[in-house]
N, C-alpha and C. Protein backbone atom coordinates (compact mmCIF):
# COMPACT_ATOMS: atom_id res chain seq x y z
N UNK A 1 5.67 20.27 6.48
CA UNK A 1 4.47 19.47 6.47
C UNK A 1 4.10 18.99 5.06
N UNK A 2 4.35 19.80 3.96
CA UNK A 2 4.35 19.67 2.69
C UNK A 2 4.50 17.95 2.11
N UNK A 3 6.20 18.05 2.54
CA UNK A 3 7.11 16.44 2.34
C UNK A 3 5.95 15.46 2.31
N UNK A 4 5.79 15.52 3.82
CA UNK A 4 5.17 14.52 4.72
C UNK A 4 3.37 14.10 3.90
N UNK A 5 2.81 15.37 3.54
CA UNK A 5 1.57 15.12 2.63
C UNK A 5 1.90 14.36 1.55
N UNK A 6 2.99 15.24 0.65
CA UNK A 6 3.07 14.06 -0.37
C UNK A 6 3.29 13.12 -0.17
N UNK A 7 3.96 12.42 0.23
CA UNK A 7 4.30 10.94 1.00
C UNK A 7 3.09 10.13 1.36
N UNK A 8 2.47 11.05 2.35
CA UNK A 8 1.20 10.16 2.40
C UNK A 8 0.12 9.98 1.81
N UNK A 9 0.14 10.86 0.43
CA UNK A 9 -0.83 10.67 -0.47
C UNK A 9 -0.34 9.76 -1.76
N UNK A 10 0.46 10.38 -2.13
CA UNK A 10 1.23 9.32 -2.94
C UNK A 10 1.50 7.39 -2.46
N UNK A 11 2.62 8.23 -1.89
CA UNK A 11 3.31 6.69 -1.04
C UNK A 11 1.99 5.92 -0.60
N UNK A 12 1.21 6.12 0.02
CA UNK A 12 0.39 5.40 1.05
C UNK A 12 -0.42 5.34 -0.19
N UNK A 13 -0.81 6.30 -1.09
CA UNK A 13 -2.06 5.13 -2.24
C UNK A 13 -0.88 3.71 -3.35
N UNK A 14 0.12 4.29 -3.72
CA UNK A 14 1.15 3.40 -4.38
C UNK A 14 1.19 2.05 -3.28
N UNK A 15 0.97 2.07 -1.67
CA UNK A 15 0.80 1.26 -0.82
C UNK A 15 -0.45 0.37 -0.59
N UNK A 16 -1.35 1.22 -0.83
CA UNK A 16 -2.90 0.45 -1.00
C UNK A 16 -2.51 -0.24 -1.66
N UNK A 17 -2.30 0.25 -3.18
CA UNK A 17 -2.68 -0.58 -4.17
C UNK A 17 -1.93 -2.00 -4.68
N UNK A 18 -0.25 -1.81 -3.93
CA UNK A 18 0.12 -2.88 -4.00
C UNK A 18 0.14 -4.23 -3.09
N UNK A 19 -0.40 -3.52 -2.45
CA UNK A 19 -1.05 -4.62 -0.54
C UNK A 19 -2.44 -5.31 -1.44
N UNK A 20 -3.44 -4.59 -2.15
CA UNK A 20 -4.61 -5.13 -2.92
C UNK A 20 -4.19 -5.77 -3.01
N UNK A 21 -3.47 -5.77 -4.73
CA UNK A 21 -2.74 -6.73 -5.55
C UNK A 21 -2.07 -8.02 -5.10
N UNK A 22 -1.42 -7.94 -3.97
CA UNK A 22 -1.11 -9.01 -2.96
C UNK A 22 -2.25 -9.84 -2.46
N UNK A 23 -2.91 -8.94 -2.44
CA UNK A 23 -4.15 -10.01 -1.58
C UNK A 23 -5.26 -10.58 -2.47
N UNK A 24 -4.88 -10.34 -3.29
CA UNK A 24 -5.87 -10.49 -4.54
C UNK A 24 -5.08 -12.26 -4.69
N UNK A 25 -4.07 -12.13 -5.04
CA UNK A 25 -2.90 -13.38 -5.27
C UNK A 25 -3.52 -14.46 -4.47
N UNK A 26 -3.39 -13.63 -3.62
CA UNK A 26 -3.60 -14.60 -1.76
C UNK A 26 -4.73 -15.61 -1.81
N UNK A 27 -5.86 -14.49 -2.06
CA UNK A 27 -6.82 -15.28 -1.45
C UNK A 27 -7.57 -16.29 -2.58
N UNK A 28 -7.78 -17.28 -1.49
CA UNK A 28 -8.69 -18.42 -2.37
C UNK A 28 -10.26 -17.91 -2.77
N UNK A 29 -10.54 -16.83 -3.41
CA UNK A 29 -12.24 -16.67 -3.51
C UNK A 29 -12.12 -15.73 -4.92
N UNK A 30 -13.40 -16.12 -4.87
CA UNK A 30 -13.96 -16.25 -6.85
C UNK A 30 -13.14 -14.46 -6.61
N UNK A 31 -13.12 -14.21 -8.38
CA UNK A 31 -12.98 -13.09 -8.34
C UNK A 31 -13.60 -11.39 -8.37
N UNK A 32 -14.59 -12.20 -8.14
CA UNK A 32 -15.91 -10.77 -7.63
C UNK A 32 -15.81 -10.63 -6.49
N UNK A 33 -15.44 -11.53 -5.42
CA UNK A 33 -15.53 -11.66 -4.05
C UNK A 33 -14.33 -10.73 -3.60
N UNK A 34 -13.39 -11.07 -4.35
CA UNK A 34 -11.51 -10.34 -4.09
C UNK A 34 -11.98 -8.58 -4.23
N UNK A 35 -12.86 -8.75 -5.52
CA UNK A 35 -13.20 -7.26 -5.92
C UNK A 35 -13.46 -6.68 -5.24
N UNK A 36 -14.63 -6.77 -4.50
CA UNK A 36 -15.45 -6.61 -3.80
C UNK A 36 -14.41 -6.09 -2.13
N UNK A 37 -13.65 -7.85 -1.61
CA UNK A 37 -13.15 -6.94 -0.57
C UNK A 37 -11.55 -5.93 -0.70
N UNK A 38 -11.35 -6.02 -1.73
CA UNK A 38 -10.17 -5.22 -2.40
C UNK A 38 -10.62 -3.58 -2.16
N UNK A 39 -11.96 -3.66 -3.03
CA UNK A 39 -12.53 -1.90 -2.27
C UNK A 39 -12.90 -1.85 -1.38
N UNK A 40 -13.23 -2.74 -0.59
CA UNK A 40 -13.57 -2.10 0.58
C UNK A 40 -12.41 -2.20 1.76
N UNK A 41 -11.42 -2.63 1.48
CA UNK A 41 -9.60 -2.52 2.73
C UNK A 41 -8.99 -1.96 1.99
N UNK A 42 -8.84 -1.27 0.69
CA UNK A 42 -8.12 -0.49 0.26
C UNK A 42 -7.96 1.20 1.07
N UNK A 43 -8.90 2.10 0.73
CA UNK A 43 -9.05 3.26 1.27
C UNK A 43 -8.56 3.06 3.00
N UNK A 44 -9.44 1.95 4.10
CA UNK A 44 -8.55 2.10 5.20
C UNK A 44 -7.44 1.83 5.34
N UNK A 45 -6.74 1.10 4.41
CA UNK A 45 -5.30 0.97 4.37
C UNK A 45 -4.39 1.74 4.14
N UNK A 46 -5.19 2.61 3.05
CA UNK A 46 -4.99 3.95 2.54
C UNK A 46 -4.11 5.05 3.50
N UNK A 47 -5.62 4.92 4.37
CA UNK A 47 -5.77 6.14 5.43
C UNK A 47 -4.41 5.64 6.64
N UNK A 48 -4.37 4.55 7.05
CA UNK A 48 -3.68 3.87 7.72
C UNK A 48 -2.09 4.07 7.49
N UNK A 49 -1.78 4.39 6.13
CA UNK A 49 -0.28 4.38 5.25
C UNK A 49 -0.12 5.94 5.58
N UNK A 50 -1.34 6.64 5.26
CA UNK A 50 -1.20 8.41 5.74
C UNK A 50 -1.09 8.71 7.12
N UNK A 51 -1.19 7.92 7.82
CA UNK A 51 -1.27 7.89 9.28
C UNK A 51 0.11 7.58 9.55
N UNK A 52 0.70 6.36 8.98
CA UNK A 52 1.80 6.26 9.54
C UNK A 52 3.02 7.41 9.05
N UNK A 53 2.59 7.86 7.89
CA UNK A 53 3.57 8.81 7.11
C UNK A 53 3.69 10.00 7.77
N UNK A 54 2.58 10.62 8.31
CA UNK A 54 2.32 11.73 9.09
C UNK A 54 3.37 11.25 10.64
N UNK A 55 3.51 10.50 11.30
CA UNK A 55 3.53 9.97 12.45
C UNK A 55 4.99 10.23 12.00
N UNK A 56 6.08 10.41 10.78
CA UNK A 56 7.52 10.48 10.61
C UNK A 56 8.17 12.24 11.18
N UNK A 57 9.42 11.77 11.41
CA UNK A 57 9.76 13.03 11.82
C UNK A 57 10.20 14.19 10.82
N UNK A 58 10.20 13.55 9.28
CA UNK A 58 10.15 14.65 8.55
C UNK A 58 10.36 13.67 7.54
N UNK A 59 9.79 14.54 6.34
CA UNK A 59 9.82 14.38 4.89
C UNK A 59 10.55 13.03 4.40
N UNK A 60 11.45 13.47 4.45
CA UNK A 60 12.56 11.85 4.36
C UNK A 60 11.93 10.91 4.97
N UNK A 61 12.44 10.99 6.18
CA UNK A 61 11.56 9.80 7.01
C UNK A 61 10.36 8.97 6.20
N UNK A 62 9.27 9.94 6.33
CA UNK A 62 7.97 9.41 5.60
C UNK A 62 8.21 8.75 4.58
N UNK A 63 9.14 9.22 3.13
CA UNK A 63 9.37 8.46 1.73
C UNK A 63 10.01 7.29 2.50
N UNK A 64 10.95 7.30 3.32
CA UNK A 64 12.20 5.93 3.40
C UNK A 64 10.69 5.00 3.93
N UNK A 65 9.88 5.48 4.69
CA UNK A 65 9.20 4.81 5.35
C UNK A 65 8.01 3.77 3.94
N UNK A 66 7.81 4.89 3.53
CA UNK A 66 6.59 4.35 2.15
C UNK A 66 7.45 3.59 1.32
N UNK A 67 8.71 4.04 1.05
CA UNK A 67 9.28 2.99 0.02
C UNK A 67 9.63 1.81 0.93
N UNK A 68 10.18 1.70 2.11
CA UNK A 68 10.82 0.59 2.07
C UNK A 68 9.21 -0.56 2.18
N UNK A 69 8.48 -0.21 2.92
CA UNK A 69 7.16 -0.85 2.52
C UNK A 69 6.71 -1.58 0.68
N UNK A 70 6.86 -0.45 0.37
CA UNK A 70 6.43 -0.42 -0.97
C UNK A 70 6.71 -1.38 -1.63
N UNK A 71 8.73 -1.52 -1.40
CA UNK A 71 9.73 -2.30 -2.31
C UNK A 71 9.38 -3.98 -1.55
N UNK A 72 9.45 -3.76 -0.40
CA UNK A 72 8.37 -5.09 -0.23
C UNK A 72 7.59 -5.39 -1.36
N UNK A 73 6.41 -4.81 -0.92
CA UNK A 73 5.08 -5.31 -1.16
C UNK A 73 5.16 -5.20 -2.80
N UNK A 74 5.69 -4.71 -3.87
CA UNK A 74 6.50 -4.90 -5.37
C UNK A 74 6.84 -6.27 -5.05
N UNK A 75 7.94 -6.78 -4.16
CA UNK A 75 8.94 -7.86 -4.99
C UNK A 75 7.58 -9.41 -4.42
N UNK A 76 6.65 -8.96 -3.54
CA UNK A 76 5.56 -9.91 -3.58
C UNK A 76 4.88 -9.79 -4.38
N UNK A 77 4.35 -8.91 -5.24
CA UNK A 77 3.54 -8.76 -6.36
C UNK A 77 4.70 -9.55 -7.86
N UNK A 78 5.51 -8.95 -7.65
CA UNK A 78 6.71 -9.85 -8.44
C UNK A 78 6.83 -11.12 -8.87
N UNK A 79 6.98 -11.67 -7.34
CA UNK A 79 7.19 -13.38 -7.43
C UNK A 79 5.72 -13.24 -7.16
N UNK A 80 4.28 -13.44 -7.31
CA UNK A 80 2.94 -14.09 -7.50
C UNK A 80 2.81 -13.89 -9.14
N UNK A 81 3.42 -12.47 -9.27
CA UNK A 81 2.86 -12.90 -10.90
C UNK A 81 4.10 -13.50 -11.95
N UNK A 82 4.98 -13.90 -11.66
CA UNK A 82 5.86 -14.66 -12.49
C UNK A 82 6.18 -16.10 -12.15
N UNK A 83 4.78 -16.78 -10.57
CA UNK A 83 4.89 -17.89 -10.43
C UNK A 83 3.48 -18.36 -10.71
């Protein structure tokens, strides 16, 4: 059960935060507004990434699961900020 916690505490906040960052890119609104809904879909997204990590059949699972997400949501943070 150990694995699977770290994974979803780690992995799934390293997941918030790069899903934010994405949506931050995204959206067309001033940047207090992004702020604003950045904290407030972060933490359920959060919780949502620990949910799915927990839901793996073991340890492994959960990381392959958070990274392959992750390495996504990196190579979109990637190409927004080098275009």
């Amino acid at each position: 059960m150990w694995p699977k916690t770290f994974a979803a505490i780690f992995g799934g906040g390293l997941i918030s935060i790069s899903v934010m960052l994405n949506l931050n890119y995204i959206l067309p609104l001033d940047v207090d507004t992004r702020l604003f809904l950045g904290l407030l879909m972060a933490f359920p997204l959060w919780i949502g990434a620990m949910i799915w990590c927990y839901a793996s059949d073991s340890g492994w699972h959960a990381w392959r699961r958070c990274g392959g997400l992750l390495l996504v949501s990196v190579g979109f943070n990637t190409l927004f900020f080098f275009s």
